[in-house]
Each structure stands twice: as C-alpha cells, then as structure tokens.
Protein backbone atom coordinates (compact mmCIF):
# COMPACT_ATOMS: atom_id res chain seq x y z
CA UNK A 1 60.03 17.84 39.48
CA UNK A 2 59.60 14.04 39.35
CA UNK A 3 55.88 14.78 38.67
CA UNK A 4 57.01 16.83 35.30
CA UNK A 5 59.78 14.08 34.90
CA UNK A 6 57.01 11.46 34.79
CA UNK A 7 54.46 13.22 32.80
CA UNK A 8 56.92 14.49 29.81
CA UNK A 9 57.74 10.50 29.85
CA UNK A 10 54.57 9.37 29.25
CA UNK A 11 53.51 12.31 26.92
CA UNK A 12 56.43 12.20 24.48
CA UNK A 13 58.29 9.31 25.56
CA UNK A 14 61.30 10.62 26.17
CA UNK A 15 62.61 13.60 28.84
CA UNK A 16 65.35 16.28 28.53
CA UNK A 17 66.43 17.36 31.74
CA UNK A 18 67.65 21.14 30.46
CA UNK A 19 63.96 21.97 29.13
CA UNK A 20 62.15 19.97 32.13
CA UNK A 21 64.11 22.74 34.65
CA UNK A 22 63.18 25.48 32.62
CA UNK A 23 59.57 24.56 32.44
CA UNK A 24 59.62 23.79 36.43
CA UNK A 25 61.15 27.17 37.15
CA UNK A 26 58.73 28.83 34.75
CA UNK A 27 55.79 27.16 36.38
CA UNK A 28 56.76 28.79 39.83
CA UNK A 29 56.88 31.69 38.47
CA UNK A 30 53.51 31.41 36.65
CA UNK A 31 52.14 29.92 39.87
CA UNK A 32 53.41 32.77 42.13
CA UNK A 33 51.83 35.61 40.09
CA UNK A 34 48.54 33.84 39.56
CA UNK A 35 47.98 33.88 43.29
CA UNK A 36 48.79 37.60 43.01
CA UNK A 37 46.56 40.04 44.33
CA UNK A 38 46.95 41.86 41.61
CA UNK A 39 46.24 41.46 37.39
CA UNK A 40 47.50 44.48 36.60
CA UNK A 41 50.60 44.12 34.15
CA UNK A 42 53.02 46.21 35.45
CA UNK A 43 56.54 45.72 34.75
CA UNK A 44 58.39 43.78 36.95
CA UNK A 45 55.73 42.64 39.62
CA UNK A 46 54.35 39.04 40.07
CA UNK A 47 51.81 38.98 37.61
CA UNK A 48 53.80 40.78 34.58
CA UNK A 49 56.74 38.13 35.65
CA UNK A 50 53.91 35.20 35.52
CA UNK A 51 52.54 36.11 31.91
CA UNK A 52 56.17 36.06 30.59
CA UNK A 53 56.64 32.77 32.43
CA UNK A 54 53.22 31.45 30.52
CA UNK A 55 54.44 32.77 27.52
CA UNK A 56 57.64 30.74 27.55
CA UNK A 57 55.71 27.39 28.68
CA UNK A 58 53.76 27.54 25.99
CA UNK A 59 56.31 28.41 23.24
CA UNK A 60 58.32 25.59 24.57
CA UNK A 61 55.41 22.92 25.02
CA UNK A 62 54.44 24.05 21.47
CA UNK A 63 58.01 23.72 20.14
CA UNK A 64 58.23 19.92 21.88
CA UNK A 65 54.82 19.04 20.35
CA UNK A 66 56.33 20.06 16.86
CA UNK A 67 59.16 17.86 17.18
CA UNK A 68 57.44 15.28 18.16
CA UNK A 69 54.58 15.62 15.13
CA UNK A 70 58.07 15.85 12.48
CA UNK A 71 60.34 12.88 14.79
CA UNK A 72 56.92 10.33 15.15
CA UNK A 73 55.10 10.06 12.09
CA UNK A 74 51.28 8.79 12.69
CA UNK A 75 52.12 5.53 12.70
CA UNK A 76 55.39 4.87 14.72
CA UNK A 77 55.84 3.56 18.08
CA UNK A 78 55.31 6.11 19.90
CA UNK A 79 52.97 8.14 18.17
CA UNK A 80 51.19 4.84 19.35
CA UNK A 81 52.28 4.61 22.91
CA UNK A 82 52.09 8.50 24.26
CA UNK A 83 49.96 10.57 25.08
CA UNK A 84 50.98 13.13 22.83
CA UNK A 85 50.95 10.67 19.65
C-alpha cells in the first residue's frame, strides 16, 4: 500500500485514501486471477473476478486522470511537477 500511496503522490500530487484501498484490493484480485490456470471467463472463478477487477482499475485511473486534466490546466503547478501533468 505505501508503494500505491507513493506513486499516486508523485503522479497526481495528491492521494485519497478511499480510492487508493479500492485500487489495492482490486489489484489483488487482478493479480490472483492472472496467475490463474485458467482464461476461461466463467462466472465467478479467478479469472472472471480478475477482468472485473481490471475493469474497475481502469475506469477509476481513467476517472482520476480526468480530474486531474479539468483541476490542473497545462500550465499550473502541478501539471508541471507530476507525472501525470
């Protein structure tokens, strides 16, 4: 968690502790069904439980970059300082 905690920091320059749990708990669960033995999407089993998890990382990380394009115009302080800007 510190890792995430770190990253989002430097990306966006700020951190919110409610998305940074969901996106930890939804990268176990990604990480446990991509070391399935199985690909097969069948409901309820590892891998159908990791591509929901992926879907919901990337609707969030997609949301967050949003906000940040709308919050940070081009030239702001952090769109100068992140990663992300």
């Amino acid at each position: 968690m510190y890792s995430l905690r770190l990253f989002f920091k430097s990306a966006f320059g700020r951190t919110n502790e409610e998305v940074l749990a969901r996106l930890h708990d939804d990268f176990k669960l990604w990480l446990d069904g991509a070391l399935s033995l199985t690909t097969l999407r069948i409901p309820g089993m590892r891998f159908d439980k990791a591509m929901k998890a992926r879907g919901r990382i990337l609707a969030i990380v997609g949301q967050l970059i949003d906000e940040f394009i709308v919050d940070n115009p081009e030239k702001s302080e952090h769109a100068k300082t992140t990663i992300i800007g």
